[in-house]
Protein backbone atom coordinates (compact mmCIF):
# COMPACT_ATOMS: atom_id res chain seq x y z
CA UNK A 1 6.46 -7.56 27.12
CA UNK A 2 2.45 -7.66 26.91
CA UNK A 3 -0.10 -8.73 25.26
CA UNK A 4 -2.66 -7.00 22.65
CA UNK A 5 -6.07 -8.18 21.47
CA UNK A 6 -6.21 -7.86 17.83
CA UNK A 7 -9.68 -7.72 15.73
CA UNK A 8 -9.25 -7.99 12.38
CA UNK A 9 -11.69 -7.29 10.07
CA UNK A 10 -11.96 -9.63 6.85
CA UNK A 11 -10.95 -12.97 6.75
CA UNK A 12 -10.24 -13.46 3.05
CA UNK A 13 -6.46 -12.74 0.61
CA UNK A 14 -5.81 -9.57 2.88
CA UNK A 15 -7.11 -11.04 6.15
CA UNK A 16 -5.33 -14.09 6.43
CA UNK A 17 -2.22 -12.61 5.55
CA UNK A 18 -2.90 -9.84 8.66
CA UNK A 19 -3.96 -12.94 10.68
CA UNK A 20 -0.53 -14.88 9.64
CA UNK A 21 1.25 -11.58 10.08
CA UNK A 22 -0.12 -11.29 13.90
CA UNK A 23 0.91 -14.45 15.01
CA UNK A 24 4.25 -14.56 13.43
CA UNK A 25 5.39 -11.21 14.11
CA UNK A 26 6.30 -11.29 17.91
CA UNK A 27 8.82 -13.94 17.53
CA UNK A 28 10.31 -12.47 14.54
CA UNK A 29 10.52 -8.83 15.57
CA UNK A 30 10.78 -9.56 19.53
CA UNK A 31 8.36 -7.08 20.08
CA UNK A 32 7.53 -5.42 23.03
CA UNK A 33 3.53 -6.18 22.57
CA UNK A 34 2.30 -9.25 21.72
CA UNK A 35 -0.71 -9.55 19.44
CA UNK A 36 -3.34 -12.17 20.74
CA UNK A 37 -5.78 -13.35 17.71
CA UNK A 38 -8.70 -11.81 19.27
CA UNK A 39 -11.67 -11.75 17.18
CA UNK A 40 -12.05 -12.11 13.56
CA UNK A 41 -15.80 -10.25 11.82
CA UNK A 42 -16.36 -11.34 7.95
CA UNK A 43 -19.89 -11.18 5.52
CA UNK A 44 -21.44 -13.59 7.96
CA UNK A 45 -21.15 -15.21 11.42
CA UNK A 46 -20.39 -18.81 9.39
CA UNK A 47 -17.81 -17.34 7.63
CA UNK A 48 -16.20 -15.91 10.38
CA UNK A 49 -16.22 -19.14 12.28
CA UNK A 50 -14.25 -20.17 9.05
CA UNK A 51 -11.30 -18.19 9.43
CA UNK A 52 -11.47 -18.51 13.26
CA UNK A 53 -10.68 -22.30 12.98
CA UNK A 54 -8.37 -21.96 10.30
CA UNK A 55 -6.37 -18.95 11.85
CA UNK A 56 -6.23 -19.31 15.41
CA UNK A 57 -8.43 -16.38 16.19
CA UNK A 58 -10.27 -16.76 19.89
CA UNK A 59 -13.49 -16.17 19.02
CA UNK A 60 -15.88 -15.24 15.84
CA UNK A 61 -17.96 -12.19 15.40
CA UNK A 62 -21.43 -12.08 13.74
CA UNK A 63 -20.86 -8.49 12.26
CA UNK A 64 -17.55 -5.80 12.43
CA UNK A 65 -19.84 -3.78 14.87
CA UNK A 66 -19.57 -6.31 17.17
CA UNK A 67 -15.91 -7.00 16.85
CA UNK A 68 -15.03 -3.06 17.47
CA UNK A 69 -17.16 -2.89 20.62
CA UNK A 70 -15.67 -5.67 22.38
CA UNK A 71 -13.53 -4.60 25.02
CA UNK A 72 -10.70 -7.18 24.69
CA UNK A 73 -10.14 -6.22 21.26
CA UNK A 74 -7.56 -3.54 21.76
CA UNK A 75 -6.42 -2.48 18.36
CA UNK A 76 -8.17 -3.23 14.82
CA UNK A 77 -7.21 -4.03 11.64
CA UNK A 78 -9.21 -3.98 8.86
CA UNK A 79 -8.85 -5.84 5.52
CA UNK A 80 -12.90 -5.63 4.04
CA UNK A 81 -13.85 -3.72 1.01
CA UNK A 82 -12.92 -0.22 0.80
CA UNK A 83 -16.87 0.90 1.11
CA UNK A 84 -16.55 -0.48 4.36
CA UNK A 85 -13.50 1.09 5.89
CA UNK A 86 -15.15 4.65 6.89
CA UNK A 87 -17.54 3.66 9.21
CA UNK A 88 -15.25 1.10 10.85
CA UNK A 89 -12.50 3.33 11.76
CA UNK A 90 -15.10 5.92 12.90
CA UNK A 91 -16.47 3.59 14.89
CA UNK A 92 -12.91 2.28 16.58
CA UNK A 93 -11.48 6.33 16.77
CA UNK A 94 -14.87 6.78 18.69
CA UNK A 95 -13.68 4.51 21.13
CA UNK A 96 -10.16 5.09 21.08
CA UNK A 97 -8.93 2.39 19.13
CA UNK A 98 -5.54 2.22 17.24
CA UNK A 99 -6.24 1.18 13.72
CA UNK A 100 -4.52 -0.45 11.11
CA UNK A 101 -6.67 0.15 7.22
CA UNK A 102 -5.79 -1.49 4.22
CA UNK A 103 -5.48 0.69 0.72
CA UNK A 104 -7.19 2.23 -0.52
CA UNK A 105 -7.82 4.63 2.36
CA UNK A 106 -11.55 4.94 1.58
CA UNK A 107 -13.74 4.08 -1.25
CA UNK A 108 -13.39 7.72 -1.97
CA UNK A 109 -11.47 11.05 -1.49
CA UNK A 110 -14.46 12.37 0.86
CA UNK A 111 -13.95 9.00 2.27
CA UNK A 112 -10.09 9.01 2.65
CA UNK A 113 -10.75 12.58 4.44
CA UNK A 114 -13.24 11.91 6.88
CA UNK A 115 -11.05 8.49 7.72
CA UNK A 116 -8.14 10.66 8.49
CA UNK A 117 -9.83 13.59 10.11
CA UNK A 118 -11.45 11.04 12.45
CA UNK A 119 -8.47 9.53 13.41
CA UNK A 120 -6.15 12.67 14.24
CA UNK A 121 -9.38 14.37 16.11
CA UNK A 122 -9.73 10.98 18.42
CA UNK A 123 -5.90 11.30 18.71
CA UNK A 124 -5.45 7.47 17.88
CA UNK A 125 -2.33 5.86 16.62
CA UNK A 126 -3.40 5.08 12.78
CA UNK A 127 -1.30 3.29 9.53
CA UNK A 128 -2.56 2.72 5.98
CA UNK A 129 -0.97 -0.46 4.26
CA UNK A 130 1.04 -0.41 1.31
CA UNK A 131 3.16 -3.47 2.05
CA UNK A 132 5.38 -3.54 -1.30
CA UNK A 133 7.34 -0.07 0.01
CA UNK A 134 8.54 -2.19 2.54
CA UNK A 135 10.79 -4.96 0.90
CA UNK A 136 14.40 -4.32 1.94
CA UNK A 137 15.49 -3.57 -1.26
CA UNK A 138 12.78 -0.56 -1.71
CA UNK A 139 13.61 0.56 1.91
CA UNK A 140 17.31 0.33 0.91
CA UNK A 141 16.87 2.27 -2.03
CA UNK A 142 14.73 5.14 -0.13
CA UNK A 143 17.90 5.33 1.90
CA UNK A 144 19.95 5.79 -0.76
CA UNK A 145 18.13 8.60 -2.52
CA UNK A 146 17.73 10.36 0.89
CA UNK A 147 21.38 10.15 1.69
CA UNK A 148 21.73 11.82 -1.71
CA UNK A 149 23.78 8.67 -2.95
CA UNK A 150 22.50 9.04 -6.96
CA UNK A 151 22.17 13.02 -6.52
CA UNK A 152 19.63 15.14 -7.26
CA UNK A 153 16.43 13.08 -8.63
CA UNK A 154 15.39 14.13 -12.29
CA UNK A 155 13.54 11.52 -13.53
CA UNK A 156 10.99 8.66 -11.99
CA UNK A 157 9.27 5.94 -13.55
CA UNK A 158 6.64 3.67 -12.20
CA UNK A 159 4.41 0.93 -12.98
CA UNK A 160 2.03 -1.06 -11.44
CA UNK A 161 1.11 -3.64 -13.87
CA UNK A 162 -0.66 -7.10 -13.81
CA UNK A 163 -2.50 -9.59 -15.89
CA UNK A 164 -5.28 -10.93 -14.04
CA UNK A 165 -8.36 -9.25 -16.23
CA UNK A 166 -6.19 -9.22 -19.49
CA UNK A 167 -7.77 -12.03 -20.99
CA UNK A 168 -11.43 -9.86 -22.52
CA UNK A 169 -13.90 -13.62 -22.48
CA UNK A 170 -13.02 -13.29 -18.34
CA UNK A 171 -16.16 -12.61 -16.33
CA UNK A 172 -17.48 -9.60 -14.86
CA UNK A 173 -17.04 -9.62 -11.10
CA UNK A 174 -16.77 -7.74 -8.37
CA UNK A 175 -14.06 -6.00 -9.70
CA UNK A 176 -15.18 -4.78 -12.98
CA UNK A 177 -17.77 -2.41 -11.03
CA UNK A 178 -17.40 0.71 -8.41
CA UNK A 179 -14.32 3.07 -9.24
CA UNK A 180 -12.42 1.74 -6.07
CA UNK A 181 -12.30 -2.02 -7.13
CA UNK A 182 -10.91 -0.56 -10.92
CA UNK A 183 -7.51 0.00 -11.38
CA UNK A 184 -6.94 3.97 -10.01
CA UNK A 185 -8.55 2.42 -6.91
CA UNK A 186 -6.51 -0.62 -6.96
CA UNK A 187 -3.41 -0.93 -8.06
CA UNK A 188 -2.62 2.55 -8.75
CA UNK A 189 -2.60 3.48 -4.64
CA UNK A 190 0.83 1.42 -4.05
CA UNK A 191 2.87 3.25 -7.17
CA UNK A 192 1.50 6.41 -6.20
CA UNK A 193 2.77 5.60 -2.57
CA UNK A 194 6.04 4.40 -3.93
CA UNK A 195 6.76 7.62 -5.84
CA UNK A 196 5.57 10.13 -2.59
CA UNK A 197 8.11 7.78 -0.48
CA UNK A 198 10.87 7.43 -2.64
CA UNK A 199 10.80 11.01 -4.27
CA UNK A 200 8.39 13.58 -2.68
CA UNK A 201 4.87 14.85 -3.14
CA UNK A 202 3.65 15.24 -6.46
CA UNK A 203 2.77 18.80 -7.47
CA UNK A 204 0.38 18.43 -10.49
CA UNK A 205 -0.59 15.29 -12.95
CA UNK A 206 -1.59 15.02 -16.60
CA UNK A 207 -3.51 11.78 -16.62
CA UNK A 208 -5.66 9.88 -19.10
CA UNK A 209 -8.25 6.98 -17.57
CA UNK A 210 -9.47 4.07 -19.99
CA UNK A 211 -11.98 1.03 -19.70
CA UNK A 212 -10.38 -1.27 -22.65
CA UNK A 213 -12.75 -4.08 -22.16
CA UNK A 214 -15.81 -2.16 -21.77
CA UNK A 215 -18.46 -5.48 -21.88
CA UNK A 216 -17.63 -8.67 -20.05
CA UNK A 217 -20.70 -11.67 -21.34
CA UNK A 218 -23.00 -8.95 -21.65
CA UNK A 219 -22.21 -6.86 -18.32
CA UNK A 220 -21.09 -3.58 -18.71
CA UNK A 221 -18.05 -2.75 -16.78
CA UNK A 222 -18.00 0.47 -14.88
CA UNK A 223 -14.56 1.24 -13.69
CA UNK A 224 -10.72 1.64 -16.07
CA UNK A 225 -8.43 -0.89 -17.03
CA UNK A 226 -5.33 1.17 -17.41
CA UNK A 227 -4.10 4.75 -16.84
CA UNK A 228 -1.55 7.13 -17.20
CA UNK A 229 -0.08 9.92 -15.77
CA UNK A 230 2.75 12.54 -16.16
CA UNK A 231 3.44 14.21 -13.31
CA UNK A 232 6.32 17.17 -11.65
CA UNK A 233 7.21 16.48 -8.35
CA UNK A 234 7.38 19.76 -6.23
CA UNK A 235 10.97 19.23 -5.61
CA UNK A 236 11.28 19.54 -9.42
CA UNK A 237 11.86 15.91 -10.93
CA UNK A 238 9.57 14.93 -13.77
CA UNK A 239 7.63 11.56 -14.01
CA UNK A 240 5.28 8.91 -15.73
CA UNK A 241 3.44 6.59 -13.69
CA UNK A 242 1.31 3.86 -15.32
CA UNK A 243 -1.16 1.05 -14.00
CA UNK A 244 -2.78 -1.54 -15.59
CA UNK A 245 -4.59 -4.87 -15.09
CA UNK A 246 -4.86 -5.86 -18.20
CA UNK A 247 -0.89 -6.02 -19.16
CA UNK A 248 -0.67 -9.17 -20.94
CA UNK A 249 2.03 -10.90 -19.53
CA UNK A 250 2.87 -9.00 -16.25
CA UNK A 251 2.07 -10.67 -12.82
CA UNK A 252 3.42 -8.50 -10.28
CA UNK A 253 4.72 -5.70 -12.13
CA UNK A 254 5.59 -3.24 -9.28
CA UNK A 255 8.65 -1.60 -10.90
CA UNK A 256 10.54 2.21 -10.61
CA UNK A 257 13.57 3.94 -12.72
CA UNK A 258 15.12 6.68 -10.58
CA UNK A 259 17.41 9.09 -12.69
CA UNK A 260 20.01 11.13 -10.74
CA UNK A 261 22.88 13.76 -11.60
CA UNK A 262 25.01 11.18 -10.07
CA UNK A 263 23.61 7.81 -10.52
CA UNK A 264 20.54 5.57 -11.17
CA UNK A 265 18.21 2.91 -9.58
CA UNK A 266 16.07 -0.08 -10.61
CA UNK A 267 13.79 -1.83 -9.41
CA UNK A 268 11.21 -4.97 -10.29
CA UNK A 269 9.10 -6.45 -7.82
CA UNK A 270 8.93 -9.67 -9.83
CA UNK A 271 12.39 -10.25 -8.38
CA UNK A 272 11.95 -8.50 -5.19
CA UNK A 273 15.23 -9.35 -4.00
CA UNK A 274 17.23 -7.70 -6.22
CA UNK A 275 18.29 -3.92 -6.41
CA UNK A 276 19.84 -2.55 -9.48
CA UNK A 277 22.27 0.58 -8.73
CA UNK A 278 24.53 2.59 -11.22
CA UNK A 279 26.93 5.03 -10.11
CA UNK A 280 28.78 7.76 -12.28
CA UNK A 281 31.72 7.16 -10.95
CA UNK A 282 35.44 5.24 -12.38
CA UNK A 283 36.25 4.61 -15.70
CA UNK A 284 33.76 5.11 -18.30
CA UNK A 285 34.75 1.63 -19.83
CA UNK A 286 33.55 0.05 -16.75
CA UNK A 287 30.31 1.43 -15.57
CA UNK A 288 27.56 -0.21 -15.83
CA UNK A 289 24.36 -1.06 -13.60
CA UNK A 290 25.20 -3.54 -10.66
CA UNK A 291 22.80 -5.99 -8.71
CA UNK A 292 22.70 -5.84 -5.24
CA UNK A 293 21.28 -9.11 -4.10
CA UNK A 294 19.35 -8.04 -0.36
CA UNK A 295 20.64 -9.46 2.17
CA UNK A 296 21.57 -9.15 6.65
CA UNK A 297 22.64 -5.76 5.68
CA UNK A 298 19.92 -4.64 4.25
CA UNK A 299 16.60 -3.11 6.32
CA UNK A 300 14.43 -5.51 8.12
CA UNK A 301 15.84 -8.64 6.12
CA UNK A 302 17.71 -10.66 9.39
CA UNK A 303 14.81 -11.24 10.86
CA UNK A 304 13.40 -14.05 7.91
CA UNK A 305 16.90 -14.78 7.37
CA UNK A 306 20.55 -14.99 7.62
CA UNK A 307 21.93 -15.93 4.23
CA UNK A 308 22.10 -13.24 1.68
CA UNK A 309 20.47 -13.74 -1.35
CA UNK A 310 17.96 -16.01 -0.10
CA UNK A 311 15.52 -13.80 -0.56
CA UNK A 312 11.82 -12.64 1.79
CA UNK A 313 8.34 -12.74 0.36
CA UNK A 314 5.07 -11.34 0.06
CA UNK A 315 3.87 -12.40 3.17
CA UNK A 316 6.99 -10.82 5.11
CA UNK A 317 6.14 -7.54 3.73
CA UNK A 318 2.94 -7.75 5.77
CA UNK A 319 4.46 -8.96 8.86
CA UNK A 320 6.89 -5.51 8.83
CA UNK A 321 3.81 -3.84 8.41
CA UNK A 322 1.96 -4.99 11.62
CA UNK A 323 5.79 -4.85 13.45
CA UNK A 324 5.09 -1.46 12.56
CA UNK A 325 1.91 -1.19 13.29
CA UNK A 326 2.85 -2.99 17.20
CA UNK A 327 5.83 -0.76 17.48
CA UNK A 328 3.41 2.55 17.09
CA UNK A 329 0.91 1.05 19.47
CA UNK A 330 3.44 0.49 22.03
CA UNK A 331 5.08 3.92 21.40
CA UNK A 332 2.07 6.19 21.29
CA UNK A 333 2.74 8.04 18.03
CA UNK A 334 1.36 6.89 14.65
CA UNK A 335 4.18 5.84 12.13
CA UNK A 336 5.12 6.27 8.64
CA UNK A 337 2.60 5.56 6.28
CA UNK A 338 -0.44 6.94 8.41
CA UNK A 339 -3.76 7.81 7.29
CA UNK A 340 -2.33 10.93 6.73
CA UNK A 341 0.29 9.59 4.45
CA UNK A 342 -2.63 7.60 2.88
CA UNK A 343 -4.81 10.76 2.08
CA UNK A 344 -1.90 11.94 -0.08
CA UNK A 345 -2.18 9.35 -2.30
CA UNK A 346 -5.93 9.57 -2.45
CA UNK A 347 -5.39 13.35 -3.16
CA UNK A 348 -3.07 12.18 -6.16
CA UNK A 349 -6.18 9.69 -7.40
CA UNK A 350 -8.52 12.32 -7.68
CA UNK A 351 -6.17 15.02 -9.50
CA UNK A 352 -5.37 12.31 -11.57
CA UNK A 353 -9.33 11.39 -12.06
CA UNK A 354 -10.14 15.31 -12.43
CA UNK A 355 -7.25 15.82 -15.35
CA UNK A 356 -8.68 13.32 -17.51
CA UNK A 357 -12.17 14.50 -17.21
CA UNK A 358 -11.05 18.07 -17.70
CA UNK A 359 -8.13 17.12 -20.27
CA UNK A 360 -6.04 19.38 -18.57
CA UNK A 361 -3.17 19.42 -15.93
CA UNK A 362 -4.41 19.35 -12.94
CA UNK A 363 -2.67 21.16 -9.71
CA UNK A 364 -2.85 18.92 -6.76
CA UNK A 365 -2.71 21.64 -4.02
CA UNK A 366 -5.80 23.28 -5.56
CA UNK A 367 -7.66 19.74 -5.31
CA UNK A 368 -6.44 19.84 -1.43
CA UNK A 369 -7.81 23.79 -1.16
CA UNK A 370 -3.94 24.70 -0.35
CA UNK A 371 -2.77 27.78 -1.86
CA UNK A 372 -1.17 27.02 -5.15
């Protein structure tokens, strides 16, 4: 067992949870490296002394420059705006840095491909976070469609749906401007994941983009609401994906139907603990769809706890993720999702952003430059 300077990038929603994450993780996981709160870089010096006193970190860093320079900060993790993510992990692959990168990969798909081209030509062990893929139920029902437990996949269905910019008299902020901070950039990214992980890379998308609340107190707003998108899978299935932040109602609306020849799957991650599973199989007067409540049995769940049905949260998703993220460090070899892994879904975006600007179906491969 050693320890490993972490840097993390970012002290607000995303950073904390990292910073949490890090010092929670060894004891949970028993890992064989141990992070150290290194060095935490934010908008300014003062607010990086901020989240050094309230997280623990070792020292403050006047700029992220700073932070991936210093030589006892080992591995980096960065949780800042997606405009910024490019020229960090440039920077760290430079210098031979494994690096963790929140989603959106990069603020765009030129972005998202020199990010990933950086990182496999400096050789360094990289991972993109989508953290809902990794609640035990979603992990245990990737395990069951890749043991071929429901059959051949035919159908997928997936949401990513919230409220928080449903109400139209809300503000224009931050978010309402720069087509990473709408919702193809935002909250699209993790369904898009889900589908690649759960069924397989998507072979073309029909998609339709809209901006519903187009003025916010006189500020124009210059990035979508909600959007949709069929899709066919390359291994054949057919799908609809939808995201929205204005979906009046919905607060965490991360949520898949899986359609088999031999059974079915649901999913909602606004009760994250529970798995719904149907099975074509006994009498037809007593089928039905059964809840599996996650539990010990279930991946990466005994670590929070040992009762079943108790349940894990948000934050644990994150602390699998840097587990992950340790695990790869200490292993030499990048793991599942890399920034490789995150470049497919950025490839999906764009199709998805092309098709509606074209109004046609749009081949995914041919946005790539791979042979149709």
């Amino acid at each position: 067992m050693s320890e490993i300077g972490v840097g993390i990038v970012g002290g607000g929603y995303m950073g904390k949870a990292h910073a949490v994450a890090h010092a929670s993780v060894g004891a949970l996981f028993n890992t064989r490296l141990r992070p150290r709160l290194e060095m935490v870089a934010a908008s300014s010096r003062a607010s990086a002394e901020r989240y050094r006193a309230a997280f623990g970190f070792r020292r403050a860093a006047p700029d992220w420059e700073t932070l991936v320079a210093d030589p006892h900060v080992e591995a980096v993790v960065i949780a800042s705006p997606q405009d910024t993510h490019r020229a960090i992990v440039e920077a760290a692959a430079a210098l031979g840095k494994p690096v963790f990168c929140e989603k959106p990969l990069g603020a765009s798909l030129e972005d998202a491909i020199a990010i990933t081209e950086a990182a496999e030509r400096a050789g360094i062990v990289n991972m993109v976070g989508f953290n809902y893929i990794r609640t035990p139920a979603s992990q245990y029902a990737r395990r069951l469609i890749a043991e071929g437990e429901i059959g051949e996949v035919t159908w997928f269905r997936g949401e990513h749906t919230e409220d928080f910019y449903a109400d139209p008299a809300m503000l224009a902020s931050w978010r309402t401007s720069g087509m990473a901070n709408g919702t193809m950039g935002d909250l699209a990214p993790h369904m898009i994941n889900a589908a690649l992980a759960l069924i397989g890379p998507i072979g073309a998308v029909m998609a339709e983009v809209e901006t519903v609340h187009t003025d916010r107190n006189g500020t124009p707003v210059t990035n979508d609401d909600q959007a949709q998108m069929m899709c066919r899978f390359t291994g054949g299935a057919m799908g609809h994906l939808y995201f929205s932040r204005i979906a009046t109602g919905r607060k965490m609306g991360y949520i898949y139907e899986i359609t088999g020849t031999r059974g079915a799957i649901r999913f909602n991650q606004e009760d994250q603990n529970s798995l719904w599973l149907y099975r074509a199989e006994g009498p037809e007067a007593e089928r039905g769809f059964r809840q599996i409540l996650t539990g010990p049995a279930h991946p990466d769940y005994l670590p929070f706890c040992q009762g079943p049905g108790h349940g894990t949260g948000y934050q644990d998703q994150i602390t699998i993720e840097a587990r992950d993220f340790l695990e790869a460090i200490a292993d030499g070899a990048s793991r599942w999702p890399s920034f490789r892994d995150g470049l497919a879904v950025s490839h999906v975006t764009a199709a998805a952003l092309k098709s509606h600007a074209t109004r046609q179906w749009q081949d995914v491969a041919q946005l790539k430059g791979d042979p149709k």
